[in-house]
Protein backbone atom coordinates (compact mmCIF):
# COMPACT_ATOMS: atom_id res chain seq x y z
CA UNK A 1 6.03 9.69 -69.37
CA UNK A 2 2.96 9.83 -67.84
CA UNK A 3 2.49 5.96 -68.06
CA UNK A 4 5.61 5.22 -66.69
CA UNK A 5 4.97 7.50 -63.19
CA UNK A 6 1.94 5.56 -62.90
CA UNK A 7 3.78 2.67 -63.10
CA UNK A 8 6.05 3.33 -60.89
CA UNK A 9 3.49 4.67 -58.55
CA UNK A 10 1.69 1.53 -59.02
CA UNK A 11 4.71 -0.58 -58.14
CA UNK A 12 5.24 1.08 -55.14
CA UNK A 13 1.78 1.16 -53.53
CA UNK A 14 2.07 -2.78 -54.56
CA UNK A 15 5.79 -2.88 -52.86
CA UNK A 16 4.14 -1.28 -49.36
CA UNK A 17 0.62 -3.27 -49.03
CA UNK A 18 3.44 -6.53 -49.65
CA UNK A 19 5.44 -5.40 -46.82
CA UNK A 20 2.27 -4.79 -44.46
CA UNK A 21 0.58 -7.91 -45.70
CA UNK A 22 4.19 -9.86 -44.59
CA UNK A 23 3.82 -8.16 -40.92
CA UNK A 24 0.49 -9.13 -40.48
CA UNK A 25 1.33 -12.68 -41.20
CA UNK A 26 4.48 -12.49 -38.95
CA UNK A 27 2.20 -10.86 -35.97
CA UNK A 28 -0.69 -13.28 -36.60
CA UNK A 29 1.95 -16.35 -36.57
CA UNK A 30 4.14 -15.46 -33.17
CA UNK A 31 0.64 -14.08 -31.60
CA UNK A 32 2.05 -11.07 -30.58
CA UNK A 33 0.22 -9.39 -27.64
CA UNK A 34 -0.33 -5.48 -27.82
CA UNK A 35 0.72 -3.16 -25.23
CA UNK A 36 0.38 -0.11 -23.75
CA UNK A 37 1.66 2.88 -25.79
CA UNK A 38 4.04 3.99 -22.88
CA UNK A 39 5.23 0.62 -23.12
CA UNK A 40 5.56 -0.05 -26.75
CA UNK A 41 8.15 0.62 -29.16
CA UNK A 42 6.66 1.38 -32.50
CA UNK A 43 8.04 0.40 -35.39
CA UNK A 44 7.77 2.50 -38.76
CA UNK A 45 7.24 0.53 -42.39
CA UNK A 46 10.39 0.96 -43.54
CA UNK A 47 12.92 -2.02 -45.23
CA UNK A 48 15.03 -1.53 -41.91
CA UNK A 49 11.85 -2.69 -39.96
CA UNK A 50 13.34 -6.54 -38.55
CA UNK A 51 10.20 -8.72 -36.89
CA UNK A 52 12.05 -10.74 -34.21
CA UNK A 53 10.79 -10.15 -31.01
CA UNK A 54 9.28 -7.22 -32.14
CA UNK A 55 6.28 -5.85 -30.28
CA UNK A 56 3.61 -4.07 -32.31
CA UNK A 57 0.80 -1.84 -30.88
CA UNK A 58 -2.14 -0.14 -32.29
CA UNK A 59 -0.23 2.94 -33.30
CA UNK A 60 2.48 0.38 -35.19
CA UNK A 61 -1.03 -0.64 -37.66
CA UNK A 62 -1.89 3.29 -37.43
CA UNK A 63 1.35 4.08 -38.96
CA UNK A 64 1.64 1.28 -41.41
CA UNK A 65 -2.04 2.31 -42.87
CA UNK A 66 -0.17 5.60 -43.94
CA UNK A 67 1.13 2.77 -46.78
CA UNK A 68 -1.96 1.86 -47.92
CA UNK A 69 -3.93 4.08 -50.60
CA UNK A 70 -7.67 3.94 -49.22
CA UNK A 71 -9.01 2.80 -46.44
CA UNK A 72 -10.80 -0.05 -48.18
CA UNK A 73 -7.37 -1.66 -48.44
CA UNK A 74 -7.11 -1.50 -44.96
CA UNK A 75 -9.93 -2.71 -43.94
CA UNK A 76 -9.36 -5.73 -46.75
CA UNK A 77 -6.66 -6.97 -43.49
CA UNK A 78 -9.30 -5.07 -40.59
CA UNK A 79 -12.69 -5.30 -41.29
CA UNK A 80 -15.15 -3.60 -39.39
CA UNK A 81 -18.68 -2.74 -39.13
CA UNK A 82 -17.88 1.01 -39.29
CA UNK A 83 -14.90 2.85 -41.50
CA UNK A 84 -14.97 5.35 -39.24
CA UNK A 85 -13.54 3.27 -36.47
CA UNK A 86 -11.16 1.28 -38.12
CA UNK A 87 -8.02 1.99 -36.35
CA UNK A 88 -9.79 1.88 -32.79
CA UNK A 89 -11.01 -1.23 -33.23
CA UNK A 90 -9.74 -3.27 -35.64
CA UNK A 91 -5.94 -4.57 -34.88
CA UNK A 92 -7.72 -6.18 -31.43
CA UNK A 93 -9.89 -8.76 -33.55
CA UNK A 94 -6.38 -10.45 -33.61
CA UNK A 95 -4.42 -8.94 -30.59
CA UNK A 96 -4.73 -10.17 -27.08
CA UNK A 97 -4.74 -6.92 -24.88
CA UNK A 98 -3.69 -7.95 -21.23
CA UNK A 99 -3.51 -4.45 -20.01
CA UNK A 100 -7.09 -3.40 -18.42
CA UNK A 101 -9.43 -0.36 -19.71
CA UNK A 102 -8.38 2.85 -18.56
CA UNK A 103 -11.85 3.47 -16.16
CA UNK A 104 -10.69 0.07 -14.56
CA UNK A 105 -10.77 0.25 -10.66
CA UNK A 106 -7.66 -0.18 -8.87
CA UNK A 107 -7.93 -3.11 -6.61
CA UNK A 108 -7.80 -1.89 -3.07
CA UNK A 109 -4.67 -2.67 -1.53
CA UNK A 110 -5.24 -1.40 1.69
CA UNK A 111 -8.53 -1.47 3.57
CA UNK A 112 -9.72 0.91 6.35
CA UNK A 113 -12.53 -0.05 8.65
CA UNK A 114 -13.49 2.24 10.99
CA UNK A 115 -16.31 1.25 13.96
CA UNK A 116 -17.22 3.81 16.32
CA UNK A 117 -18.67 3.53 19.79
CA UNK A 118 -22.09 2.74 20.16
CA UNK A 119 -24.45 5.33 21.71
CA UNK A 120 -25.03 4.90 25.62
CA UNK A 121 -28.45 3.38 27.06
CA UNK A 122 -28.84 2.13 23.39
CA UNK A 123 -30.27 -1.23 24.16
CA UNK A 124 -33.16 -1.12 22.57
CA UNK A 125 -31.35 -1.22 19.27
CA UNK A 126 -29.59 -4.65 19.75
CA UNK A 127 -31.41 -6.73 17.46
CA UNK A 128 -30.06 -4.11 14.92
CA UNK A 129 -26.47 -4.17 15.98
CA UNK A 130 -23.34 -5.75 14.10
CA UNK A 131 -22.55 -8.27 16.51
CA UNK A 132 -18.98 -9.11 14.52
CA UNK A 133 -17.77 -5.45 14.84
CA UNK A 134 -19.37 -3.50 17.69
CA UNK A 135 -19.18 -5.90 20.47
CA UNK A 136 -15.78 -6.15 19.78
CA UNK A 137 -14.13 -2.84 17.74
CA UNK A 138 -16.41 0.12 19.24
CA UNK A 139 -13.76 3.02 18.57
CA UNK A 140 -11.13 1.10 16.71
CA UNK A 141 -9.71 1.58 13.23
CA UNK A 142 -8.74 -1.48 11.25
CA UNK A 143 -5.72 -0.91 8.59
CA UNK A 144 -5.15 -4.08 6.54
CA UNK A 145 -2.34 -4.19 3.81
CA UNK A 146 -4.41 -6.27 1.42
CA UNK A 147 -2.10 -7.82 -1.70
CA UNK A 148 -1.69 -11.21 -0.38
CA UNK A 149 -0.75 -12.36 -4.34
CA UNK A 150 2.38 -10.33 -4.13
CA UNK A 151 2.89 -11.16 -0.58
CA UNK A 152 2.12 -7.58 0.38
CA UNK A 153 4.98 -6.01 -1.37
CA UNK A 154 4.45 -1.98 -0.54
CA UNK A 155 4.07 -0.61 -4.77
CA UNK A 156 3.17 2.91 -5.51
CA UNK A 157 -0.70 2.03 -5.13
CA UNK A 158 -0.59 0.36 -1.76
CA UNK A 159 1.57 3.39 -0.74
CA UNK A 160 -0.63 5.96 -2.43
CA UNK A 161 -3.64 3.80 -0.49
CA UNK A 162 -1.68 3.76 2.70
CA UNK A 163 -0.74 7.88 2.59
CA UNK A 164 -4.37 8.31 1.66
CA UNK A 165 -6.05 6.49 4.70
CA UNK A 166 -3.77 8.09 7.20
CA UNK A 167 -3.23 12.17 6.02
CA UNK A 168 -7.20 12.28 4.99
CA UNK A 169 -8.97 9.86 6.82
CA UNK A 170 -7.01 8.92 10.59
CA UNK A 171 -5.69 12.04 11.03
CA UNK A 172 -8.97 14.10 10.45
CA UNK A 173 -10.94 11.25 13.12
CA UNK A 174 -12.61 12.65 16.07
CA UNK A 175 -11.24 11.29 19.13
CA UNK A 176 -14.24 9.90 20.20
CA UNK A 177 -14.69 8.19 17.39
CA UNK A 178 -11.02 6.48 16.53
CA UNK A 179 -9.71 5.77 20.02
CA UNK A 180 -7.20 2.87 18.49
CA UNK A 181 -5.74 1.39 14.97
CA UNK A 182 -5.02 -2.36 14.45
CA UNK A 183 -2.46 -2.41 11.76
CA UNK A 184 -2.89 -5.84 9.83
CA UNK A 185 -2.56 -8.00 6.88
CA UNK A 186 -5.42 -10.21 4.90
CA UNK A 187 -2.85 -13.14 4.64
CA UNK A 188 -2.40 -15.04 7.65
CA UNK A 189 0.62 -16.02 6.71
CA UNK A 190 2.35 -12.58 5.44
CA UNK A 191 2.18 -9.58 7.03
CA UNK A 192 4.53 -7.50 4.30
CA UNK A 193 7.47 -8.81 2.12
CA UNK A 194 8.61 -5.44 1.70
CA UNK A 195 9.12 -3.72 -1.11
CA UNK A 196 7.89 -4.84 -4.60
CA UNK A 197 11.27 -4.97 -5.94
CA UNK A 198 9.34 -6.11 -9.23
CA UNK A 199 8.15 -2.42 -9.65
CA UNK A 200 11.55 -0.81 -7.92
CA UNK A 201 13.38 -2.36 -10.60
CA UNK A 202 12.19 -0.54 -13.77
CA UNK A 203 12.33 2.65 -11.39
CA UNK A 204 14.94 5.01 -12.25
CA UNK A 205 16.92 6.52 -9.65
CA UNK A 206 15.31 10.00 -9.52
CA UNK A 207 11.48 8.30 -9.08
CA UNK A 208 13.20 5.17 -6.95
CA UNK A 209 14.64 8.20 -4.07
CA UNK A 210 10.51 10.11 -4.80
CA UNK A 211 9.26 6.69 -3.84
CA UNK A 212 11.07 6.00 -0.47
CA UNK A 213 11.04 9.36 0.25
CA UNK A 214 7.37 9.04 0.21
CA UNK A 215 7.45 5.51 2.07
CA UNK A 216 9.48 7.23 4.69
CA UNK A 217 7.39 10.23 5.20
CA UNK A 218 3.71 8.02 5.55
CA UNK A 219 5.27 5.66 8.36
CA UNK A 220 6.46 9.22 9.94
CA UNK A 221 3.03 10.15 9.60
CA UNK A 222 1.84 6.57 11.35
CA UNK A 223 4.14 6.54 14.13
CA UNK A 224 2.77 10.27 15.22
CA UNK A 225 -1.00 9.45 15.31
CA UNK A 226 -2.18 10.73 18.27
CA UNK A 227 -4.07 7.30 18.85
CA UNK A 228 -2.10 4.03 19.48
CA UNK A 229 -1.25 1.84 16.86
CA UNK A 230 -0.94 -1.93 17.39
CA UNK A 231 0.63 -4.13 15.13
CA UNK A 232 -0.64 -7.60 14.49
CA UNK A 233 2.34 -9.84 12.81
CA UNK A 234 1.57 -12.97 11.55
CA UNK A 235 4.18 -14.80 8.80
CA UNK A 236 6.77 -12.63 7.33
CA UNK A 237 7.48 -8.50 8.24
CA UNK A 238 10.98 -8.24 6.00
CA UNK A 239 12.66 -4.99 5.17
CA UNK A 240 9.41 -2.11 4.64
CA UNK A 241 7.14 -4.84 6.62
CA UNK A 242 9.47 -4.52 9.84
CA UNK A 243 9.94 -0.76 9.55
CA UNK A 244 5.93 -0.25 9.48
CA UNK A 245 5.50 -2.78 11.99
CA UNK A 246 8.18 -0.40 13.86
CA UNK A 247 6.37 2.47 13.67
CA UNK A 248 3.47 0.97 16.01
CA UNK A 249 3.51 1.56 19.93
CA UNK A 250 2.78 -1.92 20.49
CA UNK A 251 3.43 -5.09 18.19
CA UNK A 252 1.83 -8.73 18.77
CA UNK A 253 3.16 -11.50 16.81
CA UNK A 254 1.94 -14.88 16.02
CA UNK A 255 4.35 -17.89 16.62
CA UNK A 256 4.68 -18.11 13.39
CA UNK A 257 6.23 -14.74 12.89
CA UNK A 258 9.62 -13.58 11.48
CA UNK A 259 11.33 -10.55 11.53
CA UNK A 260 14.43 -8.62 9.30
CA UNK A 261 15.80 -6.25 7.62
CA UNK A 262 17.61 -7.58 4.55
CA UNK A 263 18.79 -4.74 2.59
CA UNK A 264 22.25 -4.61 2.55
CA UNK A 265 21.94 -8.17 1.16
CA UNK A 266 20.70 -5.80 -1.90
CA UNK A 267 23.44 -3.20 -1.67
CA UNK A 268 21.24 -0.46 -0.16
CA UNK A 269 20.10 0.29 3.52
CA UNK A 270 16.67 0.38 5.39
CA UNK A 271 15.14 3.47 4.16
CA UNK A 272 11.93 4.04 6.24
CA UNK A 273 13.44 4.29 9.65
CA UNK A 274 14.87 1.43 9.72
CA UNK A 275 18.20 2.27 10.81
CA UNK A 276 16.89 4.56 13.41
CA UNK A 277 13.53 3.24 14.89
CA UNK A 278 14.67 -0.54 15.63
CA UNK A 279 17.97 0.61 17.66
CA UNK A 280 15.55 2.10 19.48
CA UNK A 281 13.68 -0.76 20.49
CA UNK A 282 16.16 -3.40 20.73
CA UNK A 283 19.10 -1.08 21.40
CA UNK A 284 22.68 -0.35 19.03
CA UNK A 285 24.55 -3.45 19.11
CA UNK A 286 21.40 -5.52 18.23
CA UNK A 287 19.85 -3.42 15.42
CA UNK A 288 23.57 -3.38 14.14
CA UNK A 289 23.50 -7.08 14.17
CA UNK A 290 20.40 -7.54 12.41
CA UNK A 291 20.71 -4.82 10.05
CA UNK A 292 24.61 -5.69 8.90
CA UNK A 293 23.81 -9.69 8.78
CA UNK A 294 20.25 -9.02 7.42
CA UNK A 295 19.42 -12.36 9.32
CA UNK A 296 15.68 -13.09 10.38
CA UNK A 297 14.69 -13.60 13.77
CA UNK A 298 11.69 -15.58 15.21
CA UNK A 299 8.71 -14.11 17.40
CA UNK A 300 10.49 -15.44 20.63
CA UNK A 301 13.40 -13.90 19.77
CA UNK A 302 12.34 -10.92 18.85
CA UNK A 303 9.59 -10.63 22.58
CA UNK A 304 13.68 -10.83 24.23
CA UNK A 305 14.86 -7.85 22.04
CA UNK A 306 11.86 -6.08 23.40
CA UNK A 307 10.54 -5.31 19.43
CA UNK A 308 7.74 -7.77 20.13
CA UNK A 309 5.18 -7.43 23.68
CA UNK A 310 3.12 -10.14 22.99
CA UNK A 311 3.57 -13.56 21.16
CA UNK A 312 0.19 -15.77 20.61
CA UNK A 313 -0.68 -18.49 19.26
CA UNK A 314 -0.11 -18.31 14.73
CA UNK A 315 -3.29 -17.24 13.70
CA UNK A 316 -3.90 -15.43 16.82
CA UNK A 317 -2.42 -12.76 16.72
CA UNK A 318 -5.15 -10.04 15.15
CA UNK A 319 -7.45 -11.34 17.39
CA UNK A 320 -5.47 -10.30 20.60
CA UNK A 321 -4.55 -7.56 19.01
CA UNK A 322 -7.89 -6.33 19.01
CA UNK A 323 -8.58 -7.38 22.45
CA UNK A 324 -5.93 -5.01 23.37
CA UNK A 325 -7.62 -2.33 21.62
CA UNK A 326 -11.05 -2.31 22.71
CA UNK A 327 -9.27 -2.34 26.23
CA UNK A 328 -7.53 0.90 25.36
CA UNK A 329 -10.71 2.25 23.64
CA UNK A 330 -12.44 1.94 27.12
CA UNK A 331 -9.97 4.44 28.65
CA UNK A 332 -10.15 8.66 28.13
CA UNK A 333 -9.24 8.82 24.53
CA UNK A 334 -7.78 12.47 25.38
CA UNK A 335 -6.30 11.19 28.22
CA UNK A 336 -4.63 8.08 25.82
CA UNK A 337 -3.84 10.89 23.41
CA UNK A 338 -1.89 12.92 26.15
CA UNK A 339 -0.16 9.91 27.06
CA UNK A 340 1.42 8.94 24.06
CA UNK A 341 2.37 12.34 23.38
CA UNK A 342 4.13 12.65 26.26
CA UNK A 343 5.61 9.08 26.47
CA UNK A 344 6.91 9.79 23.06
CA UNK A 345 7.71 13.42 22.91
CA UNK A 346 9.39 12.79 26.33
CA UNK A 347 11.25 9.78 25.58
CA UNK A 348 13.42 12.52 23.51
CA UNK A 349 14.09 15.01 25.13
CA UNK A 350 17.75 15.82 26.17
CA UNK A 351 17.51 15.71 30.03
CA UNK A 352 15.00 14.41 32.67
CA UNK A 353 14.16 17.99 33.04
CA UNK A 354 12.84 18.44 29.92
CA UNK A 355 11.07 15.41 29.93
CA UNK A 356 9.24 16.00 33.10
CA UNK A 357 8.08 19.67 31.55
CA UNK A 358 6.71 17.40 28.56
CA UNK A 359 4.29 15.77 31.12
CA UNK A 360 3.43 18.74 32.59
CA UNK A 361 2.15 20.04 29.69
CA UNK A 362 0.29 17.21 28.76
CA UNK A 363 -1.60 16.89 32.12
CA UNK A 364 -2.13 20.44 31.94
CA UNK A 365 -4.80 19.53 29.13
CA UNK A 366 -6.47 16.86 30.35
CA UNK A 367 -7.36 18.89 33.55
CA UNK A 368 -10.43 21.09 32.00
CA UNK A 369 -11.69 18.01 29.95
CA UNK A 370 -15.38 16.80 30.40
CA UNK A 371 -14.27 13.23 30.24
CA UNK A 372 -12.19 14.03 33.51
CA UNK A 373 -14.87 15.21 35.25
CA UNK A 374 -17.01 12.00 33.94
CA UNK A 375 -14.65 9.99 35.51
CA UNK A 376 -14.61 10.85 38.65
CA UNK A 377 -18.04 10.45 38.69
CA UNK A 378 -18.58 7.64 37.56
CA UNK A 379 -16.07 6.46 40.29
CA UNK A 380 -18.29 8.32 43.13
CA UNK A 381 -21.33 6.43 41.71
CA UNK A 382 -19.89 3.04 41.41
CA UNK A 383 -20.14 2.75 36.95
CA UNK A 384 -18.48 2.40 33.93
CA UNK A 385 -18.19 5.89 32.45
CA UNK A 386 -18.87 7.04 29.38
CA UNK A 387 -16.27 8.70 27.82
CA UNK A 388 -16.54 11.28 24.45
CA UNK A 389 -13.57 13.03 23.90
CA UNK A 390 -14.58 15.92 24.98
């Protein structure tokens, strides 16, 4: 009796290190690529187990050792330098693994540069000076949406990169420090696609609504920066790219430009403002137009709608955009700030009445500011004042 169990014990450990061996061949002949675990479907060793198509990971190998009587048997189809790191190692001397290490860094999707003022009476220090950046950003913030491979489609990274540079870094700046942002893109043919329907797609609809809500609350968050934002548009702002590019106070497009919102093309609606900041700019009828055709319009078209101020040259148009900026980083930056709020805040209100109060208050703080006082000296003494935010 004895015998025969050991037989039969025999024949299936024989039976099981078949069926693994006849895996390994099938993975090692379709060069099946392992994946990531939250990814993978993992397969047990049973005789149900089919190998079409079928997608094996390190944990499918980790389960199918359980077959195996020792781990010299498995290392007979893995071997290693150590036993003691078989299953770590092993199954990727024949598997391709596309998916980066886990301590990879994420590629920056969106860049922040920020280049304060220069010290007054600091001439001494020229030779020193960043002649690229100071002569021409002193107290501007550059914000470029940098994935030019996927055409800037807006993903949970460039979003989580995006809410990160403006709730922790823009909206903590000194005023005397960020007087102006240049919103931008690395491609000088896309400013943003949108987006990345790619990623939307294996969303479901509980983290799809998380993500827009999210979208929707960061351009909320860009649109009420104290500091002027200016858009530079050059190529393509579709869908999330023209809702962004909405939430500046002042947009400059290259020639080359195009503008749109095609959503409803996709059965859903413009879901970052949208649907309420470009009838605002171009008035009802038109944003009804563009939003229920989904058509594009050109940078000449879009200067007559008033959604464009200034159209350049393609290629142009960060450059001017810039210009703009270091003209409006001259000025009072509290004075600039107290503008905007009450252009803004004002715009708004119910009733002219209301509206005028908003301005009241706003000039109310400008008036015990040292930078007020600086100015009117510096127009008693015939110079260019110096302005701190203070």
């Amino acid at each position: 009796m004895s015998l025969t169990m050991n037989r039969n014990a025999a024949k299936v450990v024989t039976q099981k290190q078949n069926h693994l061996s006849l895996i390994m061949r099938r993975c090692l002949h379709q060069k099946i690529l392992a994946k990531s675990p939250s990814s993978c479907r993992t397969y047990q060793s049973s005789s149900s187990c089919r190998y079409k198509n079928t997608i094996i990971h390190q944990r499918t190998f980790q389960s199918l050792a359980a077959a195996t009587t020792t781990t010299t048997q498995w290392q007979s189809f893995f071997p290693t330098s150590s036993s003691s790191n078989t299953f770590q190692s092993s199954p990727h001397r024949f598997l391709h693994t596309p998916s980066p290490p886990d301590n990879s860094e994420k590629e920056e999707e969106v860049l922040l540069r920020i280049n304060p003022p220069c010290p007054p009476n600091d001439d001494d220090n020229d030779e020193a000076k960043d002649t690229t950046t100071t002569n021409t950003t002193e107290g501007v913030a550059i914000l470029t949406l940098n994935r030019p491979k996927a055409a800037n489609a807006m993903g949970t990274t460039m979003l989580t990169q995006l809410h990160h540079a403006l709730f922790t870094t823009l909206t903590n700046a000194s005023p005397s420090d960020v007087r102006c942002i240049v919103l931008t893109s690395s491609s000088p043919k896309i400013f943003s696609a949108g987006a990345d329907l790619k990623e939307r797609s294996k969303m479901t609809q509980e983290e799809a609504a998380a993500f827009v809500t999210k979208l929707r609350g960061t351009f909320d968050g860009l649109e009420v920066l104290e500091v002027p934002v200016i858009a530079a548009v050059e190529g393509v702002a579709l869908g999330g790219g023209l809702e962004i590019a909405l939430t500046a106070d002042i947009v400059v497009a290259g020639k080359n430009a195009k503008f749109g919102l095609p959503e409803t093309g996709l059965a859903i609606i413009p879901g970052a403002g949208g649907t309420q900041r470009l009838p605002r700019k171009v008035g009802a009828a038109r944003a009804k137009d563009l939003i229920y055709t989904g058509r594009r319009i050109d940078a000449d078209t879009a200067y007559e709608y008033g959604l464009v101020q200034h159209v350049v040259d393609a290629g142009s148009a960060e450059e001017k955009a810039l210009d703009l900026a270091q003209q409006i980083a001259q000025k009072g930056p509290l004075a600039i700030r107290a503008a905007k709020t009450a252009i803004n805040q004002g715009f708004d209100a119910p009733n002219i009445k209301a509206a005028m109060e908003v301005e009241r208050q706003c000039y109310q703080k400008v008036i015990p500011t040292s930078d007020r006082l600086e100015g009117l000296a510096a127009f008693r003494e015939g110079r260019k004042p110096v302005y701190k935010g203070e």
